[in-house]
C-alpha atoms as a PDB file:
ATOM      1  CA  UNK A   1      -3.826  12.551   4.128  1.00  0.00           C
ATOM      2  CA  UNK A   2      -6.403  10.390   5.734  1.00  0.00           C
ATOM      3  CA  UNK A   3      -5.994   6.335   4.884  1.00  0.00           C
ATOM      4  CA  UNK A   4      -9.114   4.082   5.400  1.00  0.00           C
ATOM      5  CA  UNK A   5      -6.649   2.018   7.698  1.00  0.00           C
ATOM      6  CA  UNK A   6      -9.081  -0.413   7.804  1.00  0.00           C
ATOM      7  CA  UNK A   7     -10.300  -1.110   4.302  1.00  0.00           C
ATOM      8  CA  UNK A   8      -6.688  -1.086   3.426  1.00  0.00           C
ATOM      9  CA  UNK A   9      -5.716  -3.891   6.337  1.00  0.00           C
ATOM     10  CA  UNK A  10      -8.716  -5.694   4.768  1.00  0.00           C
ATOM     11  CA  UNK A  11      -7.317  -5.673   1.468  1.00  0.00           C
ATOM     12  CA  UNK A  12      -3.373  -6.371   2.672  1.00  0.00           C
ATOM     13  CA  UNK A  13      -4.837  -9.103   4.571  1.00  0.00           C
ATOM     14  CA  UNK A  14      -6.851 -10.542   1.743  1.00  0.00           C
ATOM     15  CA  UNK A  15      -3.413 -10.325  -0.764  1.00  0.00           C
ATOM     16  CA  UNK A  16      -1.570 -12.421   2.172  1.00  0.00           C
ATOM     17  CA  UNK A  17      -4.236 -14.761   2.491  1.00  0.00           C
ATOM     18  CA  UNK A  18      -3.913 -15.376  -1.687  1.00  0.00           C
ATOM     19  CA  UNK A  19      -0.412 -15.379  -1.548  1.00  0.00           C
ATOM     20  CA  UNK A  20      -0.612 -18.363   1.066  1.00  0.00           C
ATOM     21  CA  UNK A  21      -3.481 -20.196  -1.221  1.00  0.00           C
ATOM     22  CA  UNK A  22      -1.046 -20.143  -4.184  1.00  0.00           C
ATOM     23  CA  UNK A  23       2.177 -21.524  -2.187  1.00  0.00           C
ATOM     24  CA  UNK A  24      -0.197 -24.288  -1.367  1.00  0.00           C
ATOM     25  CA  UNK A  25      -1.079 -25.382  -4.578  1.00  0.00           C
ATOM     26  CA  UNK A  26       2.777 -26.158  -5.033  1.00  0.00           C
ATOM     27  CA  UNK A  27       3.155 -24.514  -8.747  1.00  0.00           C
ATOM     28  CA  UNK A  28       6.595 -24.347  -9.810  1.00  0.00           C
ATOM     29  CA  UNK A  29       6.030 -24.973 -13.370  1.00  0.00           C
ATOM     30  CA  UNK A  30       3.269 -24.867 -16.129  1.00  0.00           C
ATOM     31  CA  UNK A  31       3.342 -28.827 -15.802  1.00  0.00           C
ATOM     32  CA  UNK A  32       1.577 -28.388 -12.446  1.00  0.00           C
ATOM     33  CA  UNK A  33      -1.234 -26.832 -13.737  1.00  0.00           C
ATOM     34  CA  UNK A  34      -2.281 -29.628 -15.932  1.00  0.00           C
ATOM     35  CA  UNK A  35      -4.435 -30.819 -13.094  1.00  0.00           C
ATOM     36  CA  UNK A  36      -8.150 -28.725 -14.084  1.00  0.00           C
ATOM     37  CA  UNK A  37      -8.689 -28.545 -10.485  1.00  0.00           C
ATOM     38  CA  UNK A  38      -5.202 -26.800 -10.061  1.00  0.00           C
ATOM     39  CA  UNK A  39      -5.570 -24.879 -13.608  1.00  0.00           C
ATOM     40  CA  UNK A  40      -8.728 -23.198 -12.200  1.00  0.00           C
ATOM     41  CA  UNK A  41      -7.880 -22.689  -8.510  1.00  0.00           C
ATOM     42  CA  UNK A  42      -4.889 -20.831  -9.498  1.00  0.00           C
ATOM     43  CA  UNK A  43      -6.324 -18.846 -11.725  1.00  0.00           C
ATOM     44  CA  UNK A  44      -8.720 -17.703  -9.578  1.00  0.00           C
ATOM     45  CA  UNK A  45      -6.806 -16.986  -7.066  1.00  0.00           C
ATOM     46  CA  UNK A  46      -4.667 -14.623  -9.700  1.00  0.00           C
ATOM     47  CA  UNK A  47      -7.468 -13.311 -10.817  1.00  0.00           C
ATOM     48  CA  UNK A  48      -9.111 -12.178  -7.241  1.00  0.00           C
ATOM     49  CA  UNK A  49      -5.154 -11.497  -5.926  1.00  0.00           C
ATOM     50  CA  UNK A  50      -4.689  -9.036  -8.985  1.00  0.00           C
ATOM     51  CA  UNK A  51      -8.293  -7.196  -8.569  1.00  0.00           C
ATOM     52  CA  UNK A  52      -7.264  -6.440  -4.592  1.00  0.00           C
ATOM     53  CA  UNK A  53      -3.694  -5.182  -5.872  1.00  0.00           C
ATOM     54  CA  UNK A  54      -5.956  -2.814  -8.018  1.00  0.00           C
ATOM     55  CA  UNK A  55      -7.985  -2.074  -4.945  1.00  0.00           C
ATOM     56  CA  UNK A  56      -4.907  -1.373  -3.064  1.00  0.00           C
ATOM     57  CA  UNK A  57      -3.693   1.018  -5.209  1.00  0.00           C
ATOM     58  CA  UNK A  58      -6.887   2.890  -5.664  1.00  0.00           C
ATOM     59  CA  UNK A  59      -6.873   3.551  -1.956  1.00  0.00           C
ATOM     60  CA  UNK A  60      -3.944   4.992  -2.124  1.00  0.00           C
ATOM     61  CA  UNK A  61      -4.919   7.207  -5.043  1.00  0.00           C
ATOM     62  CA  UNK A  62      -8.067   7.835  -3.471  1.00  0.00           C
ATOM     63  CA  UNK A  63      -6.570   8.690  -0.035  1.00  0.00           C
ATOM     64  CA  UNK A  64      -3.382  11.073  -1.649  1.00  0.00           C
ATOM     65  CA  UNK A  65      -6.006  12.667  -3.504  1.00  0.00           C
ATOM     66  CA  UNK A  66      -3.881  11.858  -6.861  1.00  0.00           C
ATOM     67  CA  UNK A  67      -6.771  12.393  -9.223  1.00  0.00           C
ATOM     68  CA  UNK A  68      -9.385  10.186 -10.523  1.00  0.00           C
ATOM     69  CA  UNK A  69      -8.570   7.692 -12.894  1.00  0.00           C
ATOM     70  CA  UNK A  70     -10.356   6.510 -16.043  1.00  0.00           C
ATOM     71  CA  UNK A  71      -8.915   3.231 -16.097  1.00  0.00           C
ATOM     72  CA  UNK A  72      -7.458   0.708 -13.691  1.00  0.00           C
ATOM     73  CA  UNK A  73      -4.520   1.205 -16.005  1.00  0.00           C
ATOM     74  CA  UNK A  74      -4.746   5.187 -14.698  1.00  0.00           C
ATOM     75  CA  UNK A  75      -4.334   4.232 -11.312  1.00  0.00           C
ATOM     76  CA  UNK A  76      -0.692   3.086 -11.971  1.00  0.00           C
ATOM     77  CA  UNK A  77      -0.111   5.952 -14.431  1.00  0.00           C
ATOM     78  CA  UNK A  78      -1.095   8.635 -11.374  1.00  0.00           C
ATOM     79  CA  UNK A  79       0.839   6.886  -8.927  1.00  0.00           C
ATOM     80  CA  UNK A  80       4.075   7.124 -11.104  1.00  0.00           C
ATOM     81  CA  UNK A  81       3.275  10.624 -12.150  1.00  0.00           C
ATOM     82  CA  UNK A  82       3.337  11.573  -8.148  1.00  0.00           C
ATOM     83  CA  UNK A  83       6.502   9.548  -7.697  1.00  0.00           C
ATOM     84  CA  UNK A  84       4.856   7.049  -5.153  1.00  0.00           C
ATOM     85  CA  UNK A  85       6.488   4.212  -7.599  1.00  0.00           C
ATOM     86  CA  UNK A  86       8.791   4.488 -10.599  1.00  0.00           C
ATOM     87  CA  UNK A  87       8.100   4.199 -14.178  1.00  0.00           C
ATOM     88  CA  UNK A  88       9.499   0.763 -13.909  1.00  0.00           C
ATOM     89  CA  UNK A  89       7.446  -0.602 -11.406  1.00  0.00           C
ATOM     90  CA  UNK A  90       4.525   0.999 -13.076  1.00  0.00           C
ATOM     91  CA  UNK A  91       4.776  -0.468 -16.637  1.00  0.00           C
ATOM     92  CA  UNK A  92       4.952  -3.920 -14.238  1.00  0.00           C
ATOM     93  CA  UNK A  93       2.163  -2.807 -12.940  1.00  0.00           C
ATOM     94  CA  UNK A  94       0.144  -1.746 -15.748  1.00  0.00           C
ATOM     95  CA  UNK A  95       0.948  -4.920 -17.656  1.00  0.00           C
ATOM     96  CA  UNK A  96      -0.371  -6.889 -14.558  1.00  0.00           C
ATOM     97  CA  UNK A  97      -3.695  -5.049 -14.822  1.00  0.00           C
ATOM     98  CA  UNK A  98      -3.474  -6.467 -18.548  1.00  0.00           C
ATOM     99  CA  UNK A  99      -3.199  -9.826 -17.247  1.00  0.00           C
ATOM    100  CA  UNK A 100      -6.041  -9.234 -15.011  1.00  0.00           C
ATOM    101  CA  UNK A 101      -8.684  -7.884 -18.361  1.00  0.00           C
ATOM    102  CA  UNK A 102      -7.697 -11.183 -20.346  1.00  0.00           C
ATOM    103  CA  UNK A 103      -8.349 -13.207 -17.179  1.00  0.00           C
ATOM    104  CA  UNK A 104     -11.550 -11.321 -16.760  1.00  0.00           C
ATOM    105  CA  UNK A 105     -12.821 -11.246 -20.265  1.00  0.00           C
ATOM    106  CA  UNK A 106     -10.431 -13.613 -22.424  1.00  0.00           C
ATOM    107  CA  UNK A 107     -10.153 -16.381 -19.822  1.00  0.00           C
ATOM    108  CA  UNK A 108     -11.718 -19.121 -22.270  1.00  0.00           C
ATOM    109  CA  UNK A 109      -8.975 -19.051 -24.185  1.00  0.00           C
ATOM    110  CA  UNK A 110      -6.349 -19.457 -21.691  1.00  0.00           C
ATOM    111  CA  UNK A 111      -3.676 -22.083 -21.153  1.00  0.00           C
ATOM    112  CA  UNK A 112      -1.670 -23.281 -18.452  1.00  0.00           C
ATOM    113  CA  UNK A 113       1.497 -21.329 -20.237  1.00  0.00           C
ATOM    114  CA  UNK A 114      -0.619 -18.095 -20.221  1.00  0.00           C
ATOM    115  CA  UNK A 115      -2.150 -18.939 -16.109  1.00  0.00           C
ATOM    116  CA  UNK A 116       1.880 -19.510 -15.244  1.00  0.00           C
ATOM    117  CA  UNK A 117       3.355 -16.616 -16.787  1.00  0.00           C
ATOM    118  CA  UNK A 118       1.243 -14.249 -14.592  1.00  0.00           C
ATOM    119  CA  UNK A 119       1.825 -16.230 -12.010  1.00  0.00           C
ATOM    120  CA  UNK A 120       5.494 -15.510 -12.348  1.00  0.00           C
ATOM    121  CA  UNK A 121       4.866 -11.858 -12.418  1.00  0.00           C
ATOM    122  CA  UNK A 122       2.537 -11.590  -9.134  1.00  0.00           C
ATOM    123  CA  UNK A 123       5.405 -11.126  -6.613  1.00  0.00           C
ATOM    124  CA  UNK A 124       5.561  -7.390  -7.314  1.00  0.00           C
ATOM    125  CA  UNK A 125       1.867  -7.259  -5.842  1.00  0.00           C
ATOM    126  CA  UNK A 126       3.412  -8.535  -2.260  1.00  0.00           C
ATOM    127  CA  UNK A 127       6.283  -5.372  -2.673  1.00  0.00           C
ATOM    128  CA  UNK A 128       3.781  -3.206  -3.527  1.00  0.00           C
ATOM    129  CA  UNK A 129       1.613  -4.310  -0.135  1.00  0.00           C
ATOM    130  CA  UNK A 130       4.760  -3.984   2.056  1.00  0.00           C
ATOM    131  CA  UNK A 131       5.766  -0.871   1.091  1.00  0.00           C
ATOM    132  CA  UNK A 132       1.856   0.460   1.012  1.00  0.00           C
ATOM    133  CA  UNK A 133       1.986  -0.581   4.459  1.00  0.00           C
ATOM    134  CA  UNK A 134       4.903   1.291   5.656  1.00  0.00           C
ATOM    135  CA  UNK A 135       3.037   4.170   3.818  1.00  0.00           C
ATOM    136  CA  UNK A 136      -0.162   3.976   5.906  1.00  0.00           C
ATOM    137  CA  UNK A 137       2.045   3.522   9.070  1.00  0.00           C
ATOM    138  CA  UNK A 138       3.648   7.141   8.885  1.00  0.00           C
END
């Protein structure tokens, strides 16, 4: 198994980095996303944090040689299917990647109930680094 050690510090880096940016913007409820300039940062900053967990994962796929998926969706589903997470943490997964379409193509339409409730689900994406890390360091 060869890991792009690099591209994948890049990407662990960036997820840190957006992590950081969201403790910042001191969101603890929907209230605090009233603010447009608050409603749009953090949903940015979802949106970009949830398309580098799908880039994280892909490496990994990519790098284990796990197949080649159809879908970002697929990437989860082959990672499960190889045991690299359980079914749990997959259908977590996949319904982040859900989160991540309507953000991407359904974003119009969204509130500062729909920006917090993915914002409540986002912590698995800082397990999922951690333990891709101690992955890539074996």
């Amino acid at each position: 198994m060869t890991y792009d050690k690099l591209r994948i510090g890049k990407i662990v880096a960036d997820i840190e980095r957006f992590f950081l940016d969201l403790d910042k913007m001191g969101v603890h409820n929907e209230n605090n996303l009233r603010d447009e300039k608050t409603f749009y940062a953090v949903s940015m900053l979802l949106f970009s944090l949830l398309n580098r967990f799908i880039d994280l994962a892909g490496e990994i796929v990519t790098a284990e040689r796990l197949g080649t998926p159809g879908t970002y969706k697929d990437i989860f589903r082959l990672l499960v299917k190889h045991k690299i997470i359980s079914p749990l943490i997959g259908k977590h997964c996949s319904n982040l990647v859900y989160a991540r379409n309507l953000l991407a193509h359904e974003y119009q339409d969204f509130t500062e109930k729909d920006v917090f409730q993915i914002y409540k689900k986002i912590k698995i994406i800082q397990s999922f680094a951690d333990e891709v890390k101690k992955r890539v360091k074996k």
